[in-house]
Protein backbone atom coordinates (compact mmCIF):
# COMPACT_ATOMS: atom_id res chain seq x y z
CA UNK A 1 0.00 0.00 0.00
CA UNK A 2 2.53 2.83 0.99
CA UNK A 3 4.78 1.70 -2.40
CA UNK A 4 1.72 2.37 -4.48
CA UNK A 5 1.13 5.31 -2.75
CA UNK A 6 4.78 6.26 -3.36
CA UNK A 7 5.08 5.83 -6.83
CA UNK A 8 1.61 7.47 -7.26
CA UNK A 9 3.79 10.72 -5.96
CA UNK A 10 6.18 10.29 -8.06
CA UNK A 11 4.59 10.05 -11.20
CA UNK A 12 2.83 13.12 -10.19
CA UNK A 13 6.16 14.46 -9.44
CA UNK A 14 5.79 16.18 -6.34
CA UNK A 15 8.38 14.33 -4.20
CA UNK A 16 11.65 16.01 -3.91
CA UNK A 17 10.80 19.09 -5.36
CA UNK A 18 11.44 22.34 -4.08
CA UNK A 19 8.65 25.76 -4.64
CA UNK A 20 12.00 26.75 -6.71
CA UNK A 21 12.72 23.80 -8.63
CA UNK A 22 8.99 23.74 -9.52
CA UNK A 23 8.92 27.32 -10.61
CA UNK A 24 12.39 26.59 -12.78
CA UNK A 25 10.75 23.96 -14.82
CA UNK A 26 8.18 26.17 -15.43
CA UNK A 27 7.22 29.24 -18.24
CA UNK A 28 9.22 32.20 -18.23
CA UNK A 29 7.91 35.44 -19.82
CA UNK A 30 10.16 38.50 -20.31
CA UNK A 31 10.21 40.86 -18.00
CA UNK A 32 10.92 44.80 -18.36
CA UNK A 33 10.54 48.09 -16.68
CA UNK A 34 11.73 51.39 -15.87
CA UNK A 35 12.60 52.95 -11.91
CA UNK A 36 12.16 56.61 -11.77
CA UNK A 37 13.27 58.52 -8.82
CA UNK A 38 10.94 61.03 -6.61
CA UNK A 39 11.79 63.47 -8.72
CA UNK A 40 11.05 62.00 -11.92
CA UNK A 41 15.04 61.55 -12.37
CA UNK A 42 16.65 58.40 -13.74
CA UNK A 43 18.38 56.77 -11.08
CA UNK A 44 21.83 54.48 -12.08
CA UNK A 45 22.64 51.96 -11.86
CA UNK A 46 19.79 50.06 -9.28
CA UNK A 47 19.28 46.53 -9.25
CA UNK A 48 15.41 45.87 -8.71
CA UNK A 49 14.73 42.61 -6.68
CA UNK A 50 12.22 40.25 -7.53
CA UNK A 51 10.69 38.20 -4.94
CA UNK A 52 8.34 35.20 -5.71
CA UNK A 53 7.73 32.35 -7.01
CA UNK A 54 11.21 32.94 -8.27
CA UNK A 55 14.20 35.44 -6.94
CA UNK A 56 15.65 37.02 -9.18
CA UNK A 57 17.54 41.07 -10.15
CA UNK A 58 17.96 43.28 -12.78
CA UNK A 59 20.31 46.20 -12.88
CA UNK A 60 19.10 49.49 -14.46
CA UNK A 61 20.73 51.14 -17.14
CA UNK A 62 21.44 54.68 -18.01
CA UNK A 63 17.71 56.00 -18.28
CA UNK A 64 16.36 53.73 -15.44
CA UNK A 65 15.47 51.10 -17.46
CA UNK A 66 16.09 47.11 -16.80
CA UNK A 67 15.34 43.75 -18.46
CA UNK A 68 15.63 40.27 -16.51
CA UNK A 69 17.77 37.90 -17.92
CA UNK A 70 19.22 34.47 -16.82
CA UNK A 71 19.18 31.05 -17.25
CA UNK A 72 16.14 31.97 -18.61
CA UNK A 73 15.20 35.22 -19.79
CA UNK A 74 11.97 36.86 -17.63
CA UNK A 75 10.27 35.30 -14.32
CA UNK A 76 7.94 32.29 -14.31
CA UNK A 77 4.10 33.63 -13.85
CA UNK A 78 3.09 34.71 -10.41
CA UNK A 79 3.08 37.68 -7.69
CA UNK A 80 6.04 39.14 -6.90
CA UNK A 81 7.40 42.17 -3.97
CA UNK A 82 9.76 44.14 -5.35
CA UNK A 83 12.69 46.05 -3.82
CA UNK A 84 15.45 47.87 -4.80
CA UNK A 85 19.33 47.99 -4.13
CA UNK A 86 22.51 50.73 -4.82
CA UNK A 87 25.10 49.05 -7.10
CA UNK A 88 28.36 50.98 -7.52
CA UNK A 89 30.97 49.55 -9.97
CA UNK A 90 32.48 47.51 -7.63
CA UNK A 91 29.22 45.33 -6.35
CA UNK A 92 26.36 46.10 -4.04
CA UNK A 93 27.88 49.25 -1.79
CA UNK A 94 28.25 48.99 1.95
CA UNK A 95 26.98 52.13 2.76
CA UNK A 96 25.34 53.81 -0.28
CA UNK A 97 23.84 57.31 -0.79
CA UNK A 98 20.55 56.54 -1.16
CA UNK A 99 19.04 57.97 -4.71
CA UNK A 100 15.56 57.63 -2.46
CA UNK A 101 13.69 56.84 -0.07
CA UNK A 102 14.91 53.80 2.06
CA UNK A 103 11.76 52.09 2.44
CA UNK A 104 12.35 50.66 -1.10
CA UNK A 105 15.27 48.50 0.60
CA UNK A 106 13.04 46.34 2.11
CA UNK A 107 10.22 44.58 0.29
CA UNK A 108 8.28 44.39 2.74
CA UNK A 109 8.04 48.01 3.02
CA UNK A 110 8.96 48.94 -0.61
CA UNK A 111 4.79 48.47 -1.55
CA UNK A 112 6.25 47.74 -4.76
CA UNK A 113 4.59 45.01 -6.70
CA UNK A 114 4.39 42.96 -10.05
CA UNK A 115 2.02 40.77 -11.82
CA UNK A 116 4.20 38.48 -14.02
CA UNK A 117 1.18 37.38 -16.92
CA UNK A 118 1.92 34.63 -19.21
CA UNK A 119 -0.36 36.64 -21.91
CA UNK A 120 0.46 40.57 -22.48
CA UNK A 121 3.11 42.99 -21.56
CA UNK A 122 4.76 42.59 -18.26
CA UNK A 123 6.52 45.78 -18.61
CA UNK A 124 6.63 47.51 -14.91
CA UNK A 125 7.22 51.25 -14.26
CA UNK A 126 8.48 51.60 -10.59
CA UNK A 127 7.72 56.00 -9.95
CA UNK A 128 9.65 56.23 -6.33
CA UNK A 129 8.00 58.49 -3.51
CA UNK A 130 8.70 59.77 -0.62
CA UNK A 131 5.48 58.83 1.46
CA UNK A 132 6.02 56.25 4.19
CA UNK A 133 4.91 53.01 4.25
CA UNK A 134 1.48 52.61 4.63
CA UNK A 135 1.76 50.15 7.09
CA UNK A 136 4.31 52.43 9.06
CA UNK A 137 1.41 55.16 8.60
CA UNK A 138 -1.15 52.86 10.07
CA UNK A 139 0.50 52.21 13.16
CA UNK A 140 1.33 55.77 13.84
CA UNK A 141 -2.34 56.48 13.71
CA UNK A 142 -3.16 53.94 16.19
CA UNK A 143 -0.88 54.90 18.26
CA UNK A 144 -2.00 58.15 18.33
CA UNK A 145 -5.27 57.61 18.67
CA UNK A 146 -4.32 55.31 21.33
CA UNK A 147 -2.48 58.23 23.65
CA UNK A 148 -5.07 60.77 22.60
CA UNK A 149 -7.90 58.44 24.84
């Protein structure tokens, strides 16, 4: 009974396989985009972070523009958080000048986001503010509302 079982997963292929190996066999679909600063500046050069199903960077060229190439050019299909990182010539820099604001370090707090479609353009424009979070926001408010009782 448990060696039919076993071979039943197998031939469905789900033993041994990793979320990332799984997304590696699967579709890719290119991938493009521009970053533009706060204000509306190109920044250079950036890598932009993907996050998802796949990781996977870019690095921006001249105008703020990036493709994402690999193994296989583009991301498999799928939601993905996006954040960004200072490259100088010499590799990711220990102590950059941030271009903008740091929030977009983080993904988590970056609120940038893209929809990688199998059908269409995936072409992302990432415009930079300088709002906070709104999660940071959020909390702020309660606890002001909090101390204001």
């Amino acid at each position: 009974m448990a060696s039919s079982l076993m071979l039943a997963a197998l031939a469905a292929g789900c033993v041994g396989r990793t979320a990332s190996e799984t997304a590696l066999s699967s579709s890719f679909y290119p991938v493009q985009g521009k970053v533009v600063l706060p204000d509306g500046k190109a920044p250079t050069p950036l890598r932009v972070v993907f996050s998802g199903p796949v990781t996977t960077n870019a690095t921006t060229d001249g105008g703020g523009s990036f493709v994402v190439k690999g193994t296989k050019d583009g991301l498999p299909a799928g939601e993905y958080r996006v954040r960004l990182e200072v490259v100088d010539a010499k590799g990711p820099a220990k102590k950059p000048v941030l271009p903008f604001p740091a929030k977009y370090l983080d993904e988590d707090t970056s609120e940038l986001t893209a929809t990688v479609k199998p059908e269409g353009s995936n072409d992302f424009e990432f415009k930079l503010n300088n709002e906070l979070p709104a999660a940071i926001v959020k909390a702020a408010q309660a606890s002001t509302s909090r101390r204001g009782r």
